[in-house]
PDB file of N, CA and C in Angstrom:
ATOM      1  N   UNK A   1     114.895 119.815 240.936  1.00  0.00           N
ATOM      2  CA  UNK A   1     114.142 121.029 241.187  1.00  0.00           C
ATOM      3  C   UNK A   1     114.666 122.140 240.282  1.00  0.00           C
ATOM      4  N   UNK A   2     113.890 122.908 239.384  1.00  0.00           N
ATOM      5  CA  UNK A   2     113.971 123.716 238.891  1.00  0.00           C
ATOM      6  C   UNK A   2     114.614 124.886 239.530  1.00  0.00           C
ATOM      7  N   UNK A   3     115.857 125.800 239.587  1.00  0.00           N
ATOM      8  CA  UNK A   3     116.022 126.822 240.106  1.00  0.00           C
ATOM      9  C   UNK A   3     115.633 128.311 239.321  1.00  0.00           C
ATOM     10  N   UNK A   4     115.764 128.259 238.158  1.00  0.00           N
ATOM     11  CA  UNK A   4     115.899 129.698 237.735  1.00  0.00           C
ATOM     12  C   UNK A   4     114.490 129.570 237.017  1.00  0.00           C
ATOM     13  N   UNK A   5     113.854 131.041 236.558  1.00  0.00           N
ATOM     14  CA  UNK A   5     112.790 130.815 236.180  1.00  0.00           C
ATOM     15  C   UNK A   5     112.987 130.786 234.738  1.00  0.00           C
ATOM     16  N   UNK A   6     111.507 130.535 234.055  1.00  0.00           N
ATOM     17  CA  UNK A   6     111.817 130.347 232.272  1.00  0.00           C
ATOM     18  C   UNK A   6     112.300 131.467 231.861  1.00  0.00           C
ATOM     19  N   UNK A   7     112.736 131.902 230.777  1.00  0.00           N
ATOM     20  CA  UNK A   7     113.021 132.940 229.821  1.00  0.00           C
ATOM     21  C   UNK A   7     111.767 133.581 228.741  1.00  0.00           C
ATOM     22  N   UNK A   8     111.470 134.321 228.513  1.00  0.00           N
ATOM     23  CA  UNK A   8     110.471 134.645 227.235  1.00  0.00           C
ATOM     24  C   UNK A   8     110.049 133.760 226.265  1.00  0.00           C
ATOM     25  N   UNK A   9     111.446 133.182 225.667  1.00  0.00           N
ATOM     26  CA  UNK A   9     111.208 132.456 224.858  1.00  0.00           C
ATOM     27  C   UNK A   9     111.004 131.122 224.872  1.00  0.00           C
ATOM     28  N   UNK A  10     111.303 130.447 226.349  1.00  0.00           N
ATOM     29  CA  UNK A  10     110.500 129.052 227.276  1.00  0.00           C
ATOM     30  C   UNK A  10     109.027 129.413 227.306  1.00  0.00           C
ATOM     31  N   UNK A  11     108.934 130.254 228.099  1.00  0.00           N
ATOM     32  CA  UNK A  11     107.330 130.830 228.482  1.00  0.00           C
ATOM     33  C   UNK A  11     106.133 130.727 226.873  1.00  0.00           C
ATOM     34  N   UNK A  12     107.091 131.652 225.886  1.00  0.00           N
ATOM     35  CA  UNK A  12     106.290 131.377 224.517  1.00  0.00           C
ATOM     36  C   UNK A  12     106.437 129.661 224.140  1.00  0.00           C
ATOM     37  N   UNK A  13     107.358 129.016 224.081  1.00  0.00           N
ATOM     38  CA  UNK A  13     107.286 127.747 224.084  1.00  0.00           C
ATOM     39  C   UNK A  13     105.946 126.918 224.599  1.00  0.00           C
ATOM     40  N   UNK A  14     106.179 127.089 226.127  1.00  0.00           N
ATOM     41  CA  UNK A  14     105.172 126.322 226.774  1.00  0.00           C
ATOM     42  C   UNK A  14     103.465 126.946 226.334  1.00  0.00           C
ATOM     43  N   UNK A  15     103.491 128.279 225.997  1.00  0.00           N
ATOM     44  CA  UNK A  15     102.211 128.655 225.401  1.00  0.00           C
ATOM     45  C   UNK A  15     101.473 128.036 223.674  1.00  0.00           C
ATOM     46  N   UNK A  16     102.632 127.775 223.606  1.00  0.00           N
ATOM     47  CA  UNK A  16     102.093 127.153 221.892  1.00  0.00           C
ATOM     48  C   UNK A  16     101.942 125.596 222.642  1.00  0.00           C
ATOM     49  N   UNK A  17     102.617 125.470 223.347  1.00  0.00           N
ATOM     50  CA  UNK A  17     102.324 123.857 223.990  1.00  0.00           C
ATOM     51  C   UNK A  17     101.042 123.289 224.229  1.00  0.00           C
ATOM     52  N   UNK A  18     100.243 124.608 225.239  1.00  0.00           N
ATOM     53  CA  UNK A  18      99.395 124.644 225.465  1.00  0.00           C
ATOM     54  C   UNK A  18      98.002 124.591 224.857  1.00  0.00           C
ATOM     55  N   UNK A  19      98.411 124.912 223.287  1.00  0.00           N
ATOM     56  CA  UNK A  19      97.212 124.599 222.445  1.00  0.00           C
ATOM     57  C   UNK A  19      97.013 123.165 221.466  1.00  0.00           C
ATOM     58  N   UNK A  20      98.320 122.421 222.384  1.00  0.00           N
ATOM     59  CA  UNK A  20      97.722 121.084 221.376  1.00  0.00           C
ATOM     60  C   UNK A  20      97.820 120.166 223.370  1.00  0.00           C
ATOM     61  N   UNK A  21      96.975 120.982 223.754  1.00  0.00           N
ATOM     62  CA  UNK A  21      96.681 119.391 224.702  1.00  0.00           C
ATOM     63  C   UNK A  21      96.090 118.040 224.339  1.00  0.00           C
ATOM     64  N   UNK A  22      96.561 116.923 224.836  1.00  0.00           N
ATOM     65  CA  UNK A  22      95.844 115.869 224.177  1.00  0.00           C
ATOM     66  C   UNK A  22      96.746 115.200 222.916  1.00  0.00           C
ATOM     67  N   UNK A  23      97.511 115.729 222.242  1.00  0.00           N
ATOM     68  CA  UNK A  23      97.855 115.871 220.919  1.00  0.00           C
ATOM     69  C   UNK A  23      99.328 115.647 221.034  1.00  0.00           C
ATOM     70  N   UNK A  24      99.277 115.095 219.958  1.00  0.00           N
ATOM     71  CA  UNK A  24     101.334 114.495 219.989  1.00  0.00           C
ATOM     72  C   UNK A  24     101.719 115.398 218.847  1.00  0.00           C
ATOM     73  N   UNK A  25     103.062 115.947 219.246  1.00  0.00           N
ATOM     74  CA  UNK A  25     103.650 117.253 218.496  1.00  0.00           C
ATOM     75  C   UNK A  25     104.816 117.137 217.813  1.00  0.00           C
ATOM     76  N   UNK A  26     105.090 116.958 217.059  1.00  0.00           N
ATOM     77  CA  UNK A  26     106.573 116.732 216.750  1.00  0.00           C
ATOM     78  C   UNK A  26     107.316 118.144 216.481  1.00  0.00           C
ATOM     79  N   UNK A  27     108.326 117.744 217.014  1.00  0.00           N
ATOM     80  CA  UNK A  27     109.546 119.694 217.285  1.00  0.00           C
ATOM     81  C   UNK A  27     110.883 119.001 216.494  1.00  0.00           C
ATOM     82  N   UNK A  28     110.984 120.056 216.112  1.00  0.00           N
ATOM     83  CA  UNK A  28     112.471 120.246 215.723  1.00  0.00           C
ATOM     84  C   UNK A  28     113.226 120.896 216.341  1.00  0.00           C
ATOM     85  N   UNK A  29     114.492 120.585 216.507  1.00  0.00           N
ATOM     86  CA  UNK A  29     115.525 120.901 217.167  1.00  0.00           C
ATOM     87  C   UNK A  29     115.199 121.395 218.890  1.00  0.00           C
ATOM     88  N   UNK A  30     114.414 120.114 219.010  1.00  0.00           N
ATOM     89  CA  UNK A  30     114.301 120.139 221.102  1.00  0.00           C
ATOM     90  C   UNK A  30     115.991 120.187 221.385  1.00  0.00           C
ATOM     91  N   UNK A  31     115.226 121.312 222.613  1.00  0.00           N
ATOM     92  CA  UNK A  31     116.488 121.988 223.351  1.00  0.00           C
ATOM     93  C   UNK A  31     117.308 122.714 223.178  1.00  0.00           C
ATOM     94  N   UNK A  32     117.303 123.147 221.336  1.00  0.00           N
ATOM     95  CA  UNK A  32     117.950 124.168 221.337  1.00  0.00           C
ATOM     96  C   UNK A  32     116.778 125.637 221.187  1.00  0.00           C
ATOM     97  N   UNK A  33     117.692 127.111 220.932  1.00  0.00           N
ATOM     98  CA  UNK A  33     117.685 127.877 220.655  1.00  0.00           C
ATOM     99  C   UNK A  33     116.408 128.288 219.469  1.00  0.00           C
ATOM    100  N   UNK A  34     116.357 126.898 218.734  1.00  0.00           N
ATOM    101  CA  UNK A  34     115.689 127.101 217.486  1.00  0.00           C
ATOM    102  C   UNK A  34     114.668 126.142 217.382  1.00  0.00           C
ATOM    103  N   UNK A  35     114.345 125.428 218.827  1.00  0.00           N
ATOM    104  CA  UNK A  35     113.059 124.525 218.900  1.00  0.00           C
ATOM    105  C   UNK A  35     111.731 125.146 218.222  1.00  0.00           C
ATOM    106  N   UNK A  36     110.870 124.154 217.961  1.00  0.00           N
ATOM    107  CA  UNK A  36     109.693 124.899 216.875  1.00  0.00           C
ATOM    108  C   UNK A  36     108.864 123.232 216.964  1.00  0.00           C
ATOM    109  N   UNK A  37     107.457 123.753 217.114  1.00  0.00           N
ATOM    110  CA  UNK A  37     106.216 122.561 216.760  1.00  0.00           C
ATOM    111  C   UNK A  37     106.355 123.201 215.218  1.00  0.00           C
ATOM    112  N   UNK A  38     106.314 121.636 214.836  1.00  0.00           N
ATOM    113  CA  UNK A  38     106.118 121.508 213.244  1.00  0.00           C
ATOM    114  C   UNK A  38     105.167 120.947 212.901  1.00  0.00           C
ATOM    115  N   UNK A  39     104.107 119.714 213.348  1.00  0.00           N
ATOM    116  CA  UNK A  39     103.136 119.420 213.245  1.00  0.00           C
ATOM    117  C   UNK A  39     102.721 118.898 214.442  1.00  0.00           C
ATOM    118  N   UNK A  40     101.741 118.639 214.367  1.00  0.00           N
ATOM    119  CA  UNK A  40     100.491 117.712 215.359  1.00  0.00           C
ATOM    120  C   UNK A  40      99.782 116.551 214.973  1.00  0.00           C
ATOM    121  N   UNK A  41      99.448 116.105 215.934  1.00  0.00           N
ATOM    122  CA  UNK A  41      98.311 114.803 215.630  1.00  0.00           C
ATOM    123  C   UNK A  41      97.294 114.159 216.353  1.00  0.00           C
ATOM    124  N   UNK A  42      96.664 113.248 216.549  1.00  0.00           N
ATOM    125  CA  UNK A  42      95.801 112.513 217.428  1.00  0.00           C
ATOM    126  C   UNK A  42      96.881 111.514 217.522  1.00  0.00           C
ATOM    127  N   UNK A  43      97.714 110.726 216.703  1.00  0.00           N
ATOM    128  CA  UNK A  43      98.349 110.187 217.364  1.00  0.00           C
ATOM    129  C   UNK A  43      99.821 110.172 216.590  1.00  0.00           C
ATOM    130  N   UNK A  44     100.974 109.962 217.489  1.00  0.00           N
ATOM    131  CA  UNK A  44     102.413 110.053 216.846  1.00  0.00           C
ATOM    132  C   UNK A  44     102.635 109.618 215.549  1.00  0.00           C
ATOM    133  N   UNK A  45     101.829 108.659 214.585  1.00  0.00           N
ATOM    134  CA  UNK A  45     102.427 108.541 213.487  1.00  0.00           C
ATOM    135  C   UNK A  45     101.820 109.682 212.975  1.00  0.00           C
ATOM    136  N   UNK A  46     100.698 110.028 212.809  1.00  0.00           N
ATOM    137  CA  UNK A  46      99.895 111.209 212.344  1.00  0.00           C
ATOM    138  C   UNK A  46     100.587 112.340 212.575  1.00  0.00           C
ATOM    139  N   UNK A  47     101.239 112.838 213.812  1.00  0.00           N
ATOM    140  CA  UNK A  47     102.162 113.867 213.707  1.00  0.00           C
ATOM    141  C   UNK A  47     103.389 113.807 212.960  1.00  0.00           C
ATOM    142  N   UNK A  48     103.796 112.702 212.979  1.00  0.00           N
ATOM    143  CA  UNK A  48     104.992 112.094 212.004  1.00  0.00           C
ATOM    144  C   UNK A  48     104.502 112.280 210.926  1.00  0.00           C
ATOM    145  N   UNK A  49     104.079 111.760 210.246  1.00  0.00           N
ATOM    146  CA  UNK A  49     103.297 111.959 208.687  1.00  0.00           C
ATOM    147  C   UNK A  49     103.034 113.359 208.629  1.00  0.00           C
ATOM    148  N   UNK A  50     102.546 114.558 209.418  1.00  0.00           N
ATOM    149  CA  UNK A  50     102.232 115.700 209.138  1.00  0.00           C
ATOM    150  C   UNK A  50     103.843 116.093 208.994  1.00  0.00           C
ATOM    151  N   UNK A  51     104.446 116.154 209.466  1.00  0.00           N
ATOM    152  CA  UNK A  51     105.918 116.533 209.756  1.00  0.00           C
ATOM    153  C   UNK A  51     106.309 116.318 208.650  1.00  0.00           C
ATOM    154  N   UNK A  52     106.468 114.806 208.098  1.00  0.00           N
ATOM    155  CA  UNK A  52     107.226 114.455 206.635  1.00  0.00           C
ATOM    156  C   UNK A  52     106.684 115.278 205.533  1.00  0.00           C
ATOM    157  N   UNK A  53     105.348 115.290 205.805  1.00  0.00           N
ATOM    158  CA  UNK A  53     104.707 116.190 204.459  1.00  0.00           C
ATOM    159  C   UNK A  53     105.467 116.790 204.347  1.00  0.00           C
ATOM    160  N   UNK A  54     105.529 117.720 205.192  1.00  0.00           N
ATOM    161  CA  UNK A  54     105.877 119.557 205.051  1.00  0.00           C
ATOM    162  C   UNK A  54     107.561 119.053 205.205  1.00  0.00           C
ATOM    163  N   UNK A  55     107.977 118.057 204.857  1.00  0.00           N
ATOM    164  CA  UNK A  55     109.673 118.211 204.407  1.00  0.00           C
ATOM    165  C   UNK A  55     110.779 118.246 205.778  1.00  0.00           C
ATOM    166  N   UNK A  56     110.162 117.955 207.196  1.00  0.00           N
ATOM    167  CA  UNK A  56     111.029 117.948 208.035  1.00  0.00           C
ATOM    168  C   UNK A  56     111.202 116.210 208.835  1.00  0.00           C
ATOM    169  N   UNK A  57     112.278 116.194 208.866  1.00  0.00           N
ATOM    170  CA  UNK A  57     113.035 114.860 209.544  1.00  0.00           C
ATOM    171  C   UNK A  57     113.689 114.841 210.658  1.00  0.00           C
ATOM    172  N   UNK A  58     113.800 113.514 211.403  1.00  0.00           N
ATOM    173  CA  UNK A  58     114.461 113.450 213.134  1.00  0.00           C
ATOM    174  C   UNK A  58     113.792 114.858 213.461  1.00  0.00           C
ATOM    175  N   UNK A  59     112.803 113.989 213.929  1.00  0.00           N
ATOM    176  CA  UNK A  59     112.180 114.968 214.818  1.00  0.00           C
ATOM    177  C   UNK A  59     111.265 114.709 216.123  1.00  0.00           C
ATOM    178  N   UNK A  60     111.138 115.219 217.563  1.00  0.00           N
ATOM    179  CA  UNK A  60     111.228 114.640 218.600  1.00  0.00           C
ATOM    180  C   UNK A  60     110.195 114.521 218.914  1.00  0.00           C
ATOM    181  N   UNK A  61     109.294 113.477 219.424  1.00  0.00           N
ATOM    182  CA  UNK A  61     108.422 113.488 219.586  1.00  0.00           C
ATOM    183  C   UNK A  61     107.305 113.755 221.076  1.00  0.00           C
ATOM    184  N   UNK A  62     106.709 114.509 221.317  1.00  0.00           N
ATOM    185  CA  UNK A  62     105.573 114.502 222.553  1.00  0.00           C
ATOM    186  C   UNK A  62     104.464 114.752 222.948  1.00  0.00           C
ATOM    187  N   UNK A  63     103.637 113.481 223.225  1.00  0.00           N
ATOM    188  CA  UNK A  63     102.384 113.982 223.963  1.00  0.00           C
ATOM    189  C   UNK A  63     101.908 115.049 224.901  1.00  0.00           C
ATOM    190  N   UNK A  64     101.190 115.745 224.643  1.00  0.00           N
ATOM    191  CA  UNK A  64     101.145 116.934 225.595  1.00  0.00           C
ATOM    192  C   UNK A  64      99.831 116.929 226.709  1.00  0.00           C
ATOM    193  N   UNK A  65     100.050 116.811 228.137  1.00  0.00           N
ATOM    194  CA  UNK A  65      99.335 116.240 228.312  1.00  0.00           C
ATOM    195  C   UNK A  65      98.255 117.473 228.924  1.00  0.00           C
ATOM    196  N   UNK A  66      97.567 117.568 229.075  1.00  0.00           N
ATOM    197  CA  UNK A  66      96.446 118.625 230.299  1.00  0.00           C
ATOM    198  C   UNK A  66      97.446 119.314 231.670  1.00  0.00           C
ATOM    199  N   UNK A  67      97.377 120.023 231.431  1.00  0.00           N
ATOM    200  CA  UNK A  67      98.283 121.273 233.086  1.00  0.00           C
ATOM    201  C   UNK A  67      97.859 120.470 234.259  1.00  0.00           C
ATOM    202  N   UNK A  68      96.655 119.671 234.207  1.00  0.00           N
ATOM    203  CA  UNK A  68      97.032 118.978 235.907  1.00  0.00           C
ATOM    204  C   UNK A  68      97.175 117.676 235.522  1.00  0.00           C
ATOM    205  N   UNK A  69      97.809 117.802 234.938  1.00  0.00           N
ATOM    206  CA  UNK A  69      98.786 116.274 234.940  1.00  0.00           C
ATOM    207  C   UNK A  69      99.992 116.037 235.078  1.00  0.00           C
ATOM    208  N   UNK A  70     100.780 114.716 235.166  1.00  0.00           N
ATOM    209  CA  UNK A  70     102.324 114.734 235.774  1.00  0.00           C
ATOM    210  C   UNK A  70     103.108 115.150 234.371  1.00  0.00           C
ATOM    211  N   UNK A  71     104.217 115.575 234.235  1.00  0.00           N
ATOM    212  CA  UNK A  71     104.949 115.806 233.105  1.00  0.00           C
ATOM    213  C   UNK A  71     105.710 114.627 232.649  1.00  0.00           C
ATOM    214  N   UNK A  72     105.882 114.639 231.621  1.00  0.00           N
ATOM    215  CA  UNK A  72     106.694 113.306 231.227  1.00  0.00           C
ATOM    216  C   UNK A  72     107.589 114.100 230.267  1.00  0.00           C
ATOM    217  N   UNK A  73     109.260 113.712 230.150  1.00  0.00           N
ATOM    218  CA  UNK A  73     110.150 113.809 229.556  1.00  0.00           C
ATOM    219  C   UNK A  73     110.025 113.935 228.694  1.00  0.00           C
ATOM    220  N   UNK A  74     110.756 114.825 227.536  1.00  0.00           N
ATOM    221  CA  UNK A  74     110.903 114.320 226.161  1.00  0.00           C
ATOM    222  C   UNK A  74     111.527 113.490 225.550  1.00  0.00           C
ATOM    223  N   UNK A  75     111.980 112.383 225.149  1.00  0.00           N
ATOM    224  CA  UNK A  75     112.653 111.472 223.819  1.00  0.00           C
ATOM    225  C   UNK A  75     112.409 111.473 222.699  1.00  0.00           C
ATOM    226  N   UNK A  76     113.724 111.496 222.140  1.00  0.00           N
ATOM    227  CA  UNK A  76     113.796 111.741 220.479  1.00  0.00           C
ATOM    228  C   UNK A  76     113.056 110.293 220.120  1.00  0.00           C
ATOM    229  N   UNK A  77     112.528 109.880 218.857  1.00  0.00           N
ATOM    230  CA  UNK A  77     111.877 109.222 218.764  1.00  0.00           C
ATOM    231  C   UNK A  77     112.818 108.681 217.115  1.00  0.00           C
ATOM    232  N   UNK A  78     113.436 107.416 217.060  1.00  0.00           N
ATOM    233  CA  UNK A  78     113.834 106.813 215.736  1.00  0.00           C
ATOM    234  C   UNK A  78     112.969 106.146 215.081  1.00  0.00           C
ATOM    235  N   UNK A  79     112.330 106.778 213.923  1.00  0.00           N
ATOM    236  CA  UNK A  79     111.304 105.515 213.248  1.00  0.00           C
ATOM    237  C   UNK A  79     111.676 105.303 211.859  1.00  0.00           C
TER     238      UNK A  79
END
């Protein structure tokens, strides 16, 4: 159970989240300070491939799913 509430910069997080429903996102540096969507896709290699374009690596991957749906974890993703 969640105790404390988000911070500004969670809240802006989950709002950029919010515009790739449906869509697999790849972030850099999940969990820290300096997390960031770097690309998108219809599906994870496609976000992967958008990601490599633009020059970024190890990077974590997640489906984002619709607000009434269950949440699923993030995992880093090795490919």
């Amino acid at each position: 159970m969640i105790e404390q509430e988000p911070d500004d910069k969670e809240l802006a997080f989950l709002k950029e989240l919010e515009k790739h429903v449906d869509k697999w996102v790849a972030i850099m540096d999940y969990g820290s300070d300096q997390e960031s969507i770097v690309a998108t896709g219809e599906s994870i290699r496609e976000a992967r491939q958008n990601a490599e374009t633009h020059g970024f690596k190890d990077m974590t991957f997640f489906k984002v799913p619709p607000s009434d749906k269950l949440f699923v974890p993030l995992l880093p993703l090795q490919v």
